[in-house]
C-alpha atoms as a PDB file:
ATOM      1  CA  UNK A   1     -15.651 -54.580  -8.731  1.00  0.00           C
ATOM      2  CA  UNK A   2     -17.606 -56.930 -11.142  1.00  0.00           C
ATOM      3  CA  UNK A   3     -16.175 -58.515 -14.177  1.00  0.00           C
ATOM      4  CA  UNK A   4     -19.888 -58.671 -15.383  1.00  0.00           C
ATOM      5  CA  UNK A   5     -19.604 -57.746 -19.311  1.00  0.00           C
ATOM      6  CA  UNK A   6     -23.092 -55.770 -21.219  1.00  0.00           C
ATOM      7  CA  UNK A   7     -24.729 -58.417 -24.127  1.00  0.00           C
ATOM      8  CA  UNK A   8     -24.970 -56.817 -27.652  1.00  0.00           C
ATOM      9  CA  UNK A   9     -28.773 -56.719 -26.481  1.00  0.00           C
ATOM     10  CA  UNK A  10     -28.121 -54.420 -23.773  1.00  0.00           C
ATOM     11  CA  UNK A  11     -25.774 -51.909 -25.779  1.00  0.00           C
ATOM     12  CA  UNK A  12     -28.244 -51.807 -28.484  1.00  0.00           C
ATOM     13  CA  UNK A  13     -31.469 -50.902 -25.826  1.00  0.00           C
ATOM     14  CA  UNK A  14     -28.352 -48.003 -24.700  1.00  0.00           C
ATOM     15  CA  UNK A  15     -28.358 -46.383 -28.032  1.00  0.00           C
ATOM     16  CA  UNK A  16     -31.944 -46.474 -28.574  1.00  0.00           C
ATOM     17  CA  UNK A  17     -32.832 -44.952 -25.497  1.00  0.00           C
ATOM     18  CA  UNK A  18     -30.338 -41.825 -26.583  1.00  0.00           C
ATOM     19  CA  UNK A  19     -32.054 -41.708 -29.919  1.00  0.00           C
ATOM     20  CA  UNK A  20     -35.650 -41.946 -27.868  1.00  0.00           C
ATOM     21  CA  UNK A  21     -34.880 -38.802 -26.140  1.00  0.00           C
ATOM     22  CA  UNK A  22     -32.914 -36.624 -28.530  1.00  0.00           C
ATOM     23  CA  UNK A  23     -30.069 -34.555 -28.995  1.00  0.00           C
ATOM     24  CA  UNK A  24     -29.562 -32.301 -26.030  1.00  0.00           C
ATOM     25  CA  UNK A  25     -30.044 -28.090 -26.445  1.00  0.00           C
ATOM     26  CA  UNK A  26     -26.961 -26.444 -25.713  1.00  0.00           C
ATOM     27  CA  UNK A  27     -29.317 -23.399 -24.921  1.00  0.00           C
ATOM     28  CA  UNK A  28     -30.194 -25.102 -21.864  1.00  0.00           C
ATOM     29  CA  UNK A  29     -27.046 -24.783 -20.451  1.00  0.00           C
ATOM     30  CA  UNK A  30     -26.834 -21.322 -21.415  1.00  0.00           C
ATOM     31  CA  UNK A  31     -25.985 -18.232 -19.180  1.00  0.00           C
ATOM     32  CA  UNK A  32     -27.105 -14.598 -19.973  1.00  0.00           C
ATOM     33  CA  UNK A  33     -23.785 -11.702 -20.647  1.00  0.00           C
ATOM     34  CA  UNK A  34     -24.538  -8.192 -20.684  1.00  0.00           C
ATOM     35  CA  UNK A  35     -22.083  -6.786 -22.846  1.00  0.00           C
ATOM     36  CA  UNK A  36     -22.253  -3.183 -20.619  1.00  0.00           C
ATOM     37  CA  UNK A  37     -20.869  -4.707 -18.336  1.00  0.00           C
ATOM     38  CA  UNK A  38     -17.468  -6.406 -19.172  1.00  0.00           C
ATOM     39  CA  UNK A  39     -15.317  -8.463 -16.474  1.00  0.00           C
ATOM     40  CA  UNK A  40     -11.916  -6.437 -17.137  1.00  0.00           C
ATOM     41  CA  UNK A  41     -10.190  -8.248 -13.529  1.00  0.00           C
ATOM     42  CA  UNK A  42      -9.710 -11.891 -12.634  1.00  0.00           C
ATOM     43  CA  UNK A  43     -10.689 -13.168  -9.257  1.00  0.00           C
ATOM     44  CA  UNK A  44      -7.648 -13.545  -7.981  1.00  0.00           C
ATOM     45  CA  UNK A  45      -6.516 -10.158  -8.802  1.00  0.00           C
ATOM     46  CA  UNK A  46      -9.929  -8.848  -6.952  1.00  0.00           C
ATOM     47  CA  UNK A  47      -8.857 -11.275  -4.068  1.00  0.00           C
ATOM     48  CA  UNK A  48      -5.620  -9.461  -4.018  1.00  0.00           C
ATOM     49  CA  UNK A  49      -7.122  -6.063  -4.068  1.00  0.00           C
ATOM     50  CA  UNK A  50      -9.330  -7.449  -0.908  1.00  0.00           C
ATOM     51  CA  UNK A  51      -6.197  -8.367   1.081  1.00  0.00           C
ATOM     52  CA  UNK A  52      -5.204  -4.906   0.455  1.00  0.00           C
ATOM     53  CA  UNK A  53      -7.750  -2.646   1.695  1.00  0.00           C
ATOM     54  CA  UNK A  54      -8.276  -5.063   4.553  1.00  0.00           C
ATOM     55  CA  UNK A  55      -4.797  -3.687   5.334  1.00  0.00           C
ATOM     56  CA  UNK A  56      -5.668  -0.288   4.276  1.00  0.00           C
ATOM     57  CA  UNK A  57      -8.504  -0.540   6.837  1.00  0.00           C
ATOM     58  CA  UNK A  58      -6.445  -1.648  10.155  1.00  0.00           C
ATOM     59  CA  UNK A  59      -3.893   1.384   9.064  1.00  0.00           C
ATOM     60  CA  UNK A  60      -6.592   4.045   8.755  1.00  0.00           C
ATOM     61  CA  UNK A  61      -8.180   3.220  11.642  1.00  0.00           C
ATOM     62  CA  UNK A  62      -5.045   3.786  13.750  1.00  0.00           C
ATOM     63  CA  UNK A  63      -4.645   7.017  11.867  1.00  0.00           C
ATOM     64  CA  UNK A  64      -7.762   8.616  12.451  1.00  0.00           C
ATOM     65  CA  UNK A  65      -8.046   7.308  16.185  1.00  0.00           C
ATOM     66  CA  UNK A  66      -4.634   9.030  16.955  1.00  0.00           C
ATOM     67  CA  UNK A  67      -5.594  12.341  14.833  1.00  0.00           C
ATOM     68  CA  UNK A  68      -9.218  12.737  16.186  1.00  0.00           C
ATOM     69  CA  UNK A  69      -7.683  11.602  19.348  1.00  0.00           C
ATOM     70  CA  UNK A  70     -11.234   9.450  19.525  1.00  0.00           C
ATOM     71  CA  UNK A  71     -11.839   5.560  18.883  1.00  0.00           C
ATOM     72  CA  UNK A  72     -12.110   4.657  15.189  1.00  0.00           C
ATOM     73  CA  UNK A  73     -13.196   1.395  13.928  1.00  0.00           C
ATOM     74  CA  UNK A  74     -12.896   0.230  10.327  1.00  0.00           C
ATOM     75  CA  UNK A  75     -14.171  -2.991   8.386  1.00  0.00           C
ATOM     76  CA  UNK A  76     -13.835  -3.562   4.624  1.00  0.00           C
ATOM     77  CA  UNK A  77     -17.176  -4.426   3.655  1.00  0.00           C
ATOM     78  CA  UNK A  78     -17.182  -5.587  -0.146  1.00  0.00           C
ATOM     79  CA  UNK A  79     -15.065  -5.422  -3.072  1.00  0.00           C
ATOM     80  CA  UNK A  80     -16.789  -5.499  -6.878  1.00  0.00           C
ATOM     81  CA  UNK A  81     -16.778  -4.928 -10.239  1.00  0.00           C
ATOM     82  CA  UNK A  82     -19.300  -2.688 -11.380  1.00  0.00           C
ATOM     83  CA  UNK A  83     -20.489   0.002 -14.021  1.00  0.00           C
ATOM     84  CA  UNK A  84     -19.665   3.706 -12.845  1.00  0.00           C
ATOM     85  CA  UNK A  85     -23.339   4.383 -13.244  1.00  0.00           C
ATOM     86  CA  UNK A  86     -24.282   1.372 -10.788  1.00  0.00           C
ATOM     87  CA  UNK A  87     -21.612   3.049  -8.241  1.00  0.00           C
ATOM     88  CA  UNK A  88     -23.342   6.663  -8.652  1.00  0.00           C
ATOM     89  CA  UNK A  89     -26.547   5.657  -8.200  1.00  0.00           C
ATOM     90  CA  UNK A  90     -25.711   3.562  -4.967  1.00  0.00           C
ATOM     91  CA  UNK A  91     -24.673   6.974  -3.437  1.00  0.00           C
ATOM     92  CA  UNK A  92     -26.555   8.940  -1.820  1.00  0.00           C
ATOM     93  CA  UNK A  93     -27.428  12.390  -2.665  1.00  0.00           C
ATOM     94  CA  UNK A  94     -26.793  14.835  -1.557  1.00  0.00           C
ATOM     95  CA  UNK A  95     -23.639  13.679  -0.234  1.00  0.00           C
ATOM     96  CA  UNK A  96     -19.557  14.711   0.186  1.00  0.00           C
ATOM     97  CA  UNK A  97     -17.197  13.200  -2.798  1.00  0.00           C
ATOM     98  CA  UNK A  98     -14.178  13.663  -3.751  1.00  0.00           C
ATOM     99  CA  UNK A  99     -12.510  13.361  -7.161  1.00  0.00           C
ATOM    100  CA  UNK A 100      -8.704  11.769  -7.098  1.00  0.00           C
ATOM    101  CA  UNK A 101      -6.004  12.327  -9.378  1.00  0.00           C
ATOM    102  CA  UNK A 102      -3.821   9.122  -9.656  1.00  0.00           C
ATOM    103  CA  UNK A 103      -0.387  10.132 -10.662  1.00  0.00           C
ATOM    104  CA  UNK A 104       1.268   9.012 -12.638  1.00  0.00           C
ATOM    105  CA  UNK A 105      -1.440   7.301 -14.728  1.00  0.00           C
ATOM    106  CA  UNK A 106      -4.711   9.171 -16.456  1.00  0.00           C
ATOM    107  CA  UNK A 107      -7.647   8.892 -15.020  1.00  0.00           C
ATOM    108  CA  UNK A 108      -9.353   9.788 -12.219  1.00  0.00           C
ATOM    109  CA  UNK A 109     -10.448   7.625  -8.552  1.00  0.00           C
ATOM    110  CA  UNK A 110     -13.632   8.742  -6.558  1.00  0.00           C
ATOM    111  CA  UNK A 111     -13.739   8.880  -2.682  1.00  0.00           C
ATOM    112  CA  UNK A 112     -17.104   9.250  -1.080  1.00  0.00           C
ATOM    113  CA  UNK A 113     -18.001   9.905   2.999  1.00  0.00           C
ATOM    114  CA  UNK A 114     -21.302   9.726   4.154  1.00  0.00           C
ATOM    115  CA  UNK A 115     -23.253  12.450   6.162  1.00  0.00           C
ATOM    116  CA  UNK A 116     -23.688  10.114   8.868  1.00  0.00           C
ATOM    117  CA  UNK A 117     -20.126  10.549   9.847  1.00  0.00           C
ATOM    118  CA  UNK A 118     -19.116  13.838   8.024  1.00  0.00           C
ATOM    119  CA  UNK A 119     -21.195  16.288  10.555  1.00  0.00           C
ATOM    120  CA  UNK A 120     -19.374  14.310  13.597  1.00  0.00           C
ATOM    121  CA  UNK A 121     -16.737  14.618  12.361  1.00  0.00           C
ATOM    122  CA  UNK A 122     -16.774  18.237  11.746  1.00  0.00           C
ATOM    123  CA  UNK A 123     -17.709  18.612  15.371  1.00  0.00           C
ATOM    124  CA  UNK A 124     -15.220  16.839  16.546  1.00  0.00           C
ATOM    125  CA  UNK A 125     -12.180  18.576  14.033  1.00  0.00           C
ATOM    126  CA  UNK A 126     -13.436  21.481  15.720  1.00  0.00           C
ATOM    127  CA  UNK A 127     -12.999  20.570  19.298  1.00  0.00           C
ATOM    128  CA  UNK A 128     -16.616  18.807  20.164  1.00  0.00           C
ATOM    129  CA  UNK A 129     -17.160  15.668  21.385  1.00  0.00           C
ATOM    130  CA  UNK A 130     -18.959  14.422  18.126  1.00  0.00           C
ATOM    131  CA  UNK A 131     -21.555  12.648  20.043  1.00  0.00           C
ATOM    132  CA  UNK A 132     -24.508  14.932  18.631  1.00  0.00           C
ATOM    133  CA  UNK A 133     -27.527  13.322  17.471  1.00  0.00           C
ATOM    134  CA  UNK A 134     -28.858  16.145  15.028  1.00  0.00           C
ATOM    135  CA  UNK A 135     -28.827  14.684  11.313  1.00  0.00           C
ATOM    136  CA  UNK A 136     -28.380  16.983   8.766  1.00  0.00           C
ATOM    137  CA  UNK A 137     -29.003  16.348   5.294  1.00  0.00           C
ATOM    138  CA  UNK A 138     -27.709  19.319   3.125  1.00  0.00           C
ATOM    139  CA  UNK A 139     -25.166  20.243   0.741  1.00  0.00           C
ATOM    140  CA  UNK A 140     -21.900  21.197   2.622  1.00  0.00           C
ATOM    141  CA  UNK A 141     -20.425  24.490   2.364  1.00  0.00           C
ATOM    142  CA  UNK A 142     -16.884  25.546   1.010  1.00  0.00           C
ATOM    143  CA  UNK A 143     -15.766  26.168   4.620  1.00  0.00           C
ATOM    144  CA  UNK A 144     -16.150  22.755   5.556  1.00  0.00           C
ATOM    145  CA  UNK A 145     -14.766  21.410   2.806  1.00  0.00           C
ATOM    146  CA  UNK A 146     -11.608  23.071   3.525  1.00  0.00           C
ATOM    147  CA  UNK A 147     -12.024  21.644   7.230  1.00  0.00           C
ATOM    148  CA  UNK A 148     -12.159  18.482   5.784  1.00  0.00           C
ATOM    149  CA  UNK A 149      -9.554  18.525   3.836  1.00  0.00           C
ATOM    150  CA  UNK A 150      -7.140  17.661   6.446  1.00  0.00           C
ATOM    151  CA  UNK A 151      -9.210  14.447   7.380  1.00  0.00           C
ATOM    152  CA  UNK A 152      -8.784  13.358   3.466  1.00  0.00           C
ATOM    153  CA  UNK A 153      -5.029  14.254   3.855  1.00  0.00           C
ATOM    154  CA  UNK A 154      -4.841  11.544   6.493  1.00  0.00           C
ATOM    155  CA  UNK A 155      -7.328   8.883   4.628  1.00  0.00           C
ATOM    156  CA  UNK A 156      -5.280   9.312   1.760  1.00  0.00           C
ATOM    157  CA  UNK A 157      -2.009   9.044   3.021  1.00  0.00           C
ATOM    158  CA  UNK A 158      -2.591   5.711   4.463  1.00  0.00           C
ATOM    159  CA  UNK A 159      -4.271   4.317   1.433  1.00  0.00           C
ATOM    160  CA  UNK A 160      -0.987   5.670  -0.569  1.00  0.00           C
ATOM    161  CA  UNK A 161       0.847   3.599   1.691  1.00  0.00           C
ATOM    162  CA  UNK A 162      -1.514   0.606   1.158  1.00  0.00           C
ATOM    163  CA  UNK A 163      -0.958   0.744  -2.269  1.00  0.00           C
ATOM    164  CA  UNK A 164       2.931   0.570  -2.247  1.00  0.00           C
ATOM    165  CA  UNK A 165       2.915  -2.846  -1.943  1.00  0.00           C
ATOM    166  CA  UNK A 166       1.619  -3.078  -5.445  1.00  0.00           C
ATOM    167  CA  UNK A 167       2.876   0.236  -6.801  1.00  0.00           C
ATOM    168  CA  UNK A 168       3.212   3.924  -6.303  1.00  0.00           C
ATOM    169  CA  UNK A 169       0.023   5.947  -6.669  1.00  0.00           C
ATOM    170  CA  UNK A 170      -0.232   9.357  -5.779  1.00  0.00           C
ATOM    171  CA  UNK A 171      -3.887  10.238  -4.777  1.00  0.00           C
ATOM    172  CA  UNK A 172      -4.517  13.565  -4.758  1.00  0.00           C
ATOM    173  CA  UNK A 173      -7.743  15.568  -4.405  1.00  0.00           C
ATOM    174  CA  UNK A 174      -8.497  17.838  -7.130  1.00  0.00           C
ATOM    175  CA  UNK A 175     -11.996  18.740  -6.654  1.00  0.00           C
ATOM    176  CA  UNK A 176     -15.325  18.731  -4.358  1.00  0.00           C
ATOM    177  CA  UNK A 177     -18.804  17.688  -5.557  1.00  0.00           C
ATOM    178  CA  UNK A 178     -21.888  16.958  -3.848  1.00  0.00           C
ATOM    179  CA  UNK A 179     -24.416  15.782  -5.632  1.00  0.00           C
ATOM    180  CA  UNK A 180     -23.932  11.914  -7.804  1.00  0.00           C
ATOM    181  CA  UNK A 181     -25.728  12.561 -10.613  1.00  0.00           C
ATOM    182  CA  UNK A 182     -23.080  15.314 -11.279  1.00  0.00           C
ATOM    183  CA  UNK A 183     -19.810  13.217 -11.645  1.00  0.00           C
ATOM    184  CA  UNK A 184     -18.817  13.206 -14.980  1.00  0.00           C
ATOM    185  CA  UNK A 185     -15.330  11.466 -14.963  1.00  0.00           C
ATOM    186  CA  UNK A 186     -15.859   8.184 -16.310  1.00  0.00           C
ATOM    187  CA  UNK A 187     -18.430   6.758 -18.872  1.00  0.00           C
ATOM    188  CA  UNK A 188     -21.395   5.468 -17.732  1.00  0.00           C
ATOM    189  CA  UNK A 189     -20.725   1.784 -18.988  1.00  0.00           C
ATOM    190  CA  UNK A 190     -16.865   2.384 -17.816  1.00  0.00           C
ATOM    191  CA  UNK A 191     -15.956  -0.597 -15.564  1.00  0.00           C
ATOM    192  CA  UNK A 192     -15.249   0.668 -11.837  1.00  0.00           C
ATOM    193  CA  UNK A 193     -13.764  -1.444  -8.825  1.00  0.00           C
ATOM    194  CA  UNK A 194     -16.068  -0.334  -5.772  1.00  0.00           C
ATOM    195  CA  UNK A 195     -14.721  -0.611  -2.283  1.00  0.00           C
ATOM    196  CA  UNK A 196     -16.805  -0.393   0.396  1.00  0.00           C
ATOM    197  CA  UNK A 197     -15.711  -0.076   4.237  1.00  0.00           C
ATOM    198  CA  UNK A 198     -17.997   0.898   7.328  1.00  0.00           C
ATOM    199  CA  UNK A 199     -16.167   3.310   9.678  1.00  0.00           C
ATOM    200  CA  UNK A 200     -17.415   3.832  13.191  1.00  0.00           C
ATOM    201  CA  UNK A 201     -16.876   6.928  15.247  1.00  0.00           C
ATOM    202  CA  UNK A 202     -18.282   7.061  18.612  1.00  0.00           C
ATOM    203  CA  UNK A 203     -21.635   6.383  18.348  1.00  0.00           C
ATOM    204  CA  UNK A 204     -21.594   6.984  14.980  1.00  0.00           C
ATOM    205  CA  UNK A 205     -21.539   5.070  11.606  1.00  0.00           C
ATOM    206  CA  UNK A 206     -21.069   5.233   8.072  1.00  0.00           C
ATOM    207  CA  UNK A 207     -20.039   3.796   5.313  1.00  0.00           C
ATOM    208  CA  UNK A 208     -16.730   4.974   3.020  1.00  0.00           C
ATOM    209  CA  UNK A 209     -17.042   4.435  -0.892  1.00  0.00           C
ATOM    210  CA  UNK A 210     -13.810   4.532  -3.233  1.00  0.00           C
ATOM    211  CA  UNK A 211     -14.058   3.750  -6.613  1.00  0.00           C
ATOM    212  CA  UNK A 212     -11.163   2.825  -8.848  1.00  0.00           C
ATOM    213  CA  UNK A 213     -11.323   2.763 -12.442  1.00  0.00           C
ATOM    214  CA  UNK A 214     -10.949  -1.201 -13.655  1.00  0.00           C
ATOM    215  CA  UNK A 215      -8.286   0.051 -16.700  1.00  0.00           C
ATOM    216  CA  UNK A 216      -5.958   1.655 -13.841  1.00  0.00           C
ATOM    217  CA  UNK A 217      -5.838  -2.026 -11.791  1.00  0.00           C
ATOM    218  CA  UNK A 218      -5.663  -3.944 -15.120  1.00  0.00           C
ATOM    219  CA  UNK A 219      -2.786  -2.337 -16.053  1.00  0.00           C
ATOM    220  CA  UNK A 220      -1.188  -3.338 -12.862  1.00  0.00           C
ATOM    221  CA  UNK A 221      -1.560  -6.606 -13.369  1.00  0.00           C
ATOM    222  CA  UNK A 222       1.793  -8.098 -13.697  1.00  0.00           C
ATOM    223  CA  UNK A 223       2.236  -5.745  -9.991  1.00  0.00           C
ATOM    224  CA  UNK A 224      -0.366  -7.667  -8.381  1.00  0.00           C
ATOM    225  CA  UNK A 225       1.633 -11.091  -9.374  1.00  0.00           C
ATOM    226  CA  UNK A 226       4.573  -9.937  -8.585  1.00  0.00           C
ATOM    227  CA  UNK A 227       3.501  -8.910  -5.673  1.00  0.00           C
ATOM    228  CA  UNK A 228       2.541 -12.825  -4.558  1.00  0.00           C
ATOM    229  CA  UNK A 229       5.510 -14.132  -6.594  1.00  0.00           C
ATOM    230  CA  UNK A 230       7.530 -16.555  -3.780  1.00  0.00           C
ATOM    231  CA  UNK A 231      11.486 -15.242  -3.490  1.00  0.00           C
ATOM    232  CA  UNK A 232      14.278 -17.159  -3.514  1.00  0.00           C
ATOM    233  CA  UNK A 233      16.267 -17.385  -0.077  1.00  0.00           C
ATOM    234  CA  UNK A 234      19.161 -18.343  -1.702  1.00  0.00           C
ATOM    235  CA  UNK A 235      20.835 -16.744  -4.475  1.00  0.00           C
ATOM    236  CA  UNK A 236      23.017 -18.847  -6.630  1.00  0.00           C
ATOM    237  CA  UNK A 237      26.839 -18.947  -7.313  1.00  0.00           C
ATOM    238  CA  UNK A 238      26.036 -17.524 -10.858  1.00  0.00           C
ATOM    239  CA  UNK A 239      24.588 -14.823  -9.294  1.00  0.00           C
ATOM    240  CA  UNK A 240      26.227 -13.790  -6.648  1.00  0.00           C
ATOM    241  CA  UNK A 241      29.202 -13.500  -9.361  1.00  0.00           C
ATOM    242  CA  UNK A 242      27.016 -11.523 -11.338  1.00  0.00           C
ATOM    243  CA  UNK A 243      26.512  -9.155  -8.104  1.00  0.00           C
ATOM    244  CA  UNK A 244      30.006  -9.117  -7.006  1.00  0.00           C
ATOM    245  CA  UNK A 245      30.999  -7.971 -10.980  1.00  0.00           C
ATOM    246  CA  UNK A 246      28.467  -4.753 -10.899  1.00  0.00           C
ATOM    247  CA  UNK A 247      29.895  -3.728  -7.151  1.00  0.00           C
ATOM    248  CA  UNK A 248      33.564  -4.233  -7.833  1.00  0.00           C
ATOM    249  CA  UNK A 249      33.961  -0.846  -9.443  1.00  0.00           C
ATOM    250  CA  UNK A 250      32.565   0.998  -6.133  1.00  0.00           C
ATOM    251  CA  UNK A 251      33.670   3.430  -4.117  1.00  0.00           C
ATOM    252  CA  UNK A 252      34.563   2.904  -0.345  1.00  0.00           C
ATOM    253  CA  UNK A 253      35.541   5.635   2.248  1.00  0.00           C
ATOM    254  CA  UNK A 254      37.999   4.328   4.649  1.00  0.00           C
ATOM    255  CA  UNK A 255      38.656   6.292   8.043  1.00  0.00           C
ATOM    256  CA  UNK A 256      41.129   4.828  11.077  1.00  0.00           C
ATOM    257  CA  UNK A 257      40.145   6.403  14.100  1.00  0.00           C
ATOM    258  CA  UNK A 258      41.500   6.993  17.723  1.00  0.00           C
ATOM    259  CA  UNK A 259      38.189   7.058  19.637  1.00  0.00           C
ATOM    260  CA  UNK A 260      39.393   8.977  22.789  1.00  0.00           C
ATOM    261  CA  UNK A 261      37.808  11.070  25.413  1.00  0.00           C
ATOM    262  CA  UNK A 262      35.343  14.191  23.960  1.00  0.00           C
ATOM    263  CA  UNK A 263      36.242  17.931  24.467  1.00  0.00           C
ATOM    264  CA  UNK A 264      33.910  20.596  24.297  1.00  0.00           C
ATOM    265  CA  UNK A 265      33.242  22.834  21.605  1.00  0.00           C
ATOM    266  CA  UNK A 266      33.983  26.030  23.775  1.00  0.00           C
ATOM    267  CA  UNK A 267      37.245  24.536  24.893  1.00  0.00           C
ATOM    268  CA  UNK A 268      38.484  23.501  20.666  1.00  0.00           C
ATOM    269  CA  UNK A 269      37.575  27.035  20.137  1.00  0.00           C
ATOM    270  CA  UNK A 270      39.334  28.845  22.467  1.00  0.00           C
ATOM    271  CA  UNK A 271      42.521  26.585  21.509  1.00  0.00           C
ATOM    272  CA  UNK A 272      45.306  28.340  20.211  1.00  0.00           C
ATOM    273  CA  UNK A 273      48.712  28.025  19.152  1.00  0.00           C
ATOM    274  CA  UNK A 274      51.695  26.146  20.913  1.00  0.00           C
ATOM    275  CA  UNK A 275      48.356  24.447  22.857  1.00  0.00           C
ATOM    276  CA  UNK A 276      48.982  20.765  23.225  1.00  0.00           C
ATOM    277  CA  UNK A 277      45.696  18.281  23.247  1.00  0.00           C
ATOM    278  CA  UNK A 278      45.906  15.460  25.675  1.00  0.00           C
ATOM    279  CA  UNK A 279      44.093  12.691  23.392  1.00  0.00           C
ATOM    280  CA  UNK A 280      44.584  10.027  26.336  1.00  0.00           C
ATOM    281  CA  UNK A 281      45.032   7.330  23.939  1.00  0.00           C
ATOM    282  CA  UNK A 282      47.323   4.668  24.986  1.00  0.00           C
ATOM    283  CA  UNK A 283      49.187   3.551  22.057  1.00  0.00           C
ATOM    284  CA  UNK A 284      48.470  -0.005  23.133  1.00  0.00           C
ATOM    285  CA  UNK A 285      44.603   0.398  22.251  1.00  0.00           C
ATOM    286  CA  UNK A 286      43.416  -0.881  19.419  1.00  0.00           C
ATOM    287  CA  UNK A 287      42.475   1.919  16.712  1.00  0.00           C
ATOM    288  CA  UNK A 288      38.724   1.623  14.962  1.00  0.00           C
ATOM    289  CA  UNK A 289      38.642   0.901  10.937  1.00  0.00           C
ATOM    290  CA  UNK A 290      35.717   2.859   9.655  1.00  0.00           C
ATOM    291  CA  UNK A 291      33.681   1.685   6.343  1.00  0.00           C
ATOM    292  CA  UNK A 292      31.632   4.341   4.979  1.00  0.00           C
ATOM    293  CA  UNK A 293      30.531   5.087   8.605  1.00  0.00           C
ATOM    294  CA  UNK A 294      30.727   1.623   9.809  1.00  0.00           C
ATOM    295  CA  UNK A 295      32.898  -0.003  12.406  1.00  0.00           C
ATOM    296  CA  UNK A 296      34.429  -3.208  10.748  1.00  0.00           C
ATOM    297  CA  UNK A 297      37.910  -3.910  11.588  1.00  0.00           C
ATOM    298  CA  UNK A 298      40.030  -3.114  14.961  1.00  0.00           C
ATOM    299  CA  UNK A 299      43.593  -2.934  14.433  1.00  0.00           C
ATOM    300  CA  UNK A 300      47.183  -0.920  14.822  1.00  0.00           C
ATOM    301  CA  UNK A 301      49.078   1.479  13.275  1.00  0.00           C
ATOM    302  CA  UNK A 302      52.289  -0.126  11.937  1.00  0.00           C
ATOM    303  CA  UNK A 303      54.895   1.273   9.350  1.00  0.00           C
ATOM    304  CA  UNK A 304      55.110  -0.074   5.644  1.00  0.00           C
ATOM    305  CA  UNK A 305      57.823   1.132   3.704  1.00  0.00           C
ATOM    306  CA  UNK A 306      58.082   4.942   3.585  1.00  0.00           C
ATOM    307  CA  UNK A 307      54.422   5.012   4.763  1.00  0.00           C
ATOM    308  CA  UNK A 308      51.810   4.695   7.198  1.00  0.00           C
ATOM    309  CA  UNK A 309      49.166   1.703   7.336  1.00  0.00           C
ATOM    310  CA  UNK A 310      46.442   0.376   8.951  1.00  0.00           C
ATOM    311  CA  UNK A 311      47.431  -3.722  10.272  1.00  0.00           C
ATOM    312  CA  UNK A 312      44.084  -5.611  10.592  1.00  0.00           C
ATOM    313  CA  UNK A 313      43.622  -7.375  13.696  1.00  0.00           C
ATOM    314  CA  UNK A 314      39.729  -8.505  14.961  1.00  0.00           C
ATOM    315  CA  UNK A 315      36.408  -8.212  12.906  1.00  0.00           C
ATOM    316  CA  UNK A 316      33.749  -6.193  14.638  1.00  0.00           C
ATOM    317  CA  UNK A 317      30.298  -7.684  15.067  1.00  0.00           C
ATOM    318  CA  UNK A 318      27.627  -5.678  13.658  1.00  0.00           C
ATOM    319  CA  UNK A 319      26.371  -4.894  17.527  1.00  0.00           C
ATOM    320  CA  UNK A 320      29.651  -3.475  18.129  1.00  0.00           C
END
């Protein structure tokens, strides 16, 4: 590096240059907010949401495969953040939605199929193939929506189970609508989490739209970090103390037993009185300790006192 040091004249020519050219306009760094449209969710709590309908995805695609008894393939396409008016008029109308209750919190999810995979599918609940080519666009009829409402029973089982690793959330359908422009859940301006996934069915396609209401997953927040939060995989003296204190007062069932040879249930009834059961147990066997149903000690009968007790001889491995 040079040790060359600036003259005064060269500072001086620094400072006038700067005054030359002005003070610089903060506007120009400036980025346009729309207020209508507020970013409720940090990134890494959408990244988080990502990771878990990519899991939600491999699960219902087993699901359906096994219950259609057909291949199903499913790819998360995109997760966002948008207005619930921008995620109703991306749908397509007319079209088959769902609304979801989301016990235990308020508010309400939306779950939307499109045609291009609901009429194959309705062939194919009904024992077809589901390889027809004839595209129907109309409104479907209350009898089909009650066929398809064991399809949602499977879809929303396994997102259910997707969503335990965050929290429980029951979704539940609670009504039918067909038509977008119709929904009337949320606010227009209402922040929405939109999650998009393609499912394929035979020769068919479609996409699957859920939309979650942004105040439901930013209430979950401190879920979705603990959720990432790294364990410990080794608890401390302090606690295991702590542990031991809280589990000292408990209850444990303790059974010796003489496992012999099995009689039937015919013969134990038909045994009567002055009978004599041959147990074939030689009294040099070891007798099984039992701890609330599991085999942990092997040992021997021996006298103590006035009474019986139980003399512990080997531990039993777990396998055992």
């Amino acid at each position: 590096m040079s040790d060359r040091v600036l003259s005064q004249d060269e500072i001086d020519n620094v400072f006038r240059n700067l005054r030359d050219t002005g003070p610089v306009d903060p506007a120009l760094n400036a980025q346009l907010y729309d207020f209508r449209r507020p970013d409720r969710i940090a990134k890494d709590q959408l990244r988080s949401i990502h990771l878990l309908h990519e899991n939600f995805a491999r699960s219902l695609a087993s699901s359906l495969s096994a219950f259609l008894r057909s291949y199903v393939g499913a790819d998360l396409v995109s997760v966002e953040q948008l207005s619930f008016a921008e995620f109703t008029r991306c749908l397509p109308s007319p079209t088959c939605i769902v609304a979801l209750g989301l016990r235990p919190f308020e508010g309400a999810a939306i779950l939307e199929l499109s045609h291009s995979l609901v009429y194959p599918l309705f062939e194919m609940l009904l024992g077809g193939t589901g390889k027809g080519s004839t595209k129907m666009n109309r409104e479907i009829t209350e009898i089909e929506k009650s066929i398809l409402d064991s399809l949602f029973r499977i879809i929303l089982q396994d997102l259910r189970t997707a969503w335990q690793a965050v929290t429980f959330i029951d979704f539940v359908v609670e009504n039918h609508e067909t038509e977008p422009a119709l929904l009337q859940m949320l606010a227009p301006n209402e922040a929405i989490v939109g999650v998009s996934m393609e499912l394929r069915v035979g020769d068919h396609s479609g996409l699957m739209n859920i939309g979650i209401p942004s105040i439901i997953i930013k209430m979950l927040r401190q879920k979705f970090d603990q959720q990432w939060t790294v364990r410990k995989t080794h608890s401390s003296e302090t606690e295991q103390q702590r542990v031991l204190k809280l589990i000292r007062p408990s209850a444990v069932s303790i059974d010796a037993r003489m496992n012999g040879p099995k009689v039937m249930l015919e013969q134990l009834l038909a045994v009567e009185e002055g009978d004599v059961l041959a147990f074939d147990f030689s009294t040099k066997n070891d007798i099984d300790l039992i701890f609330n149903g599991r085999h942990k000690f092997k040992g021997k009968i021996v006298q103590s006192g006035f009474k019986r007790a139980f003399q512990i001889g080997d531990w039993c491995r777990p396998n055992e």
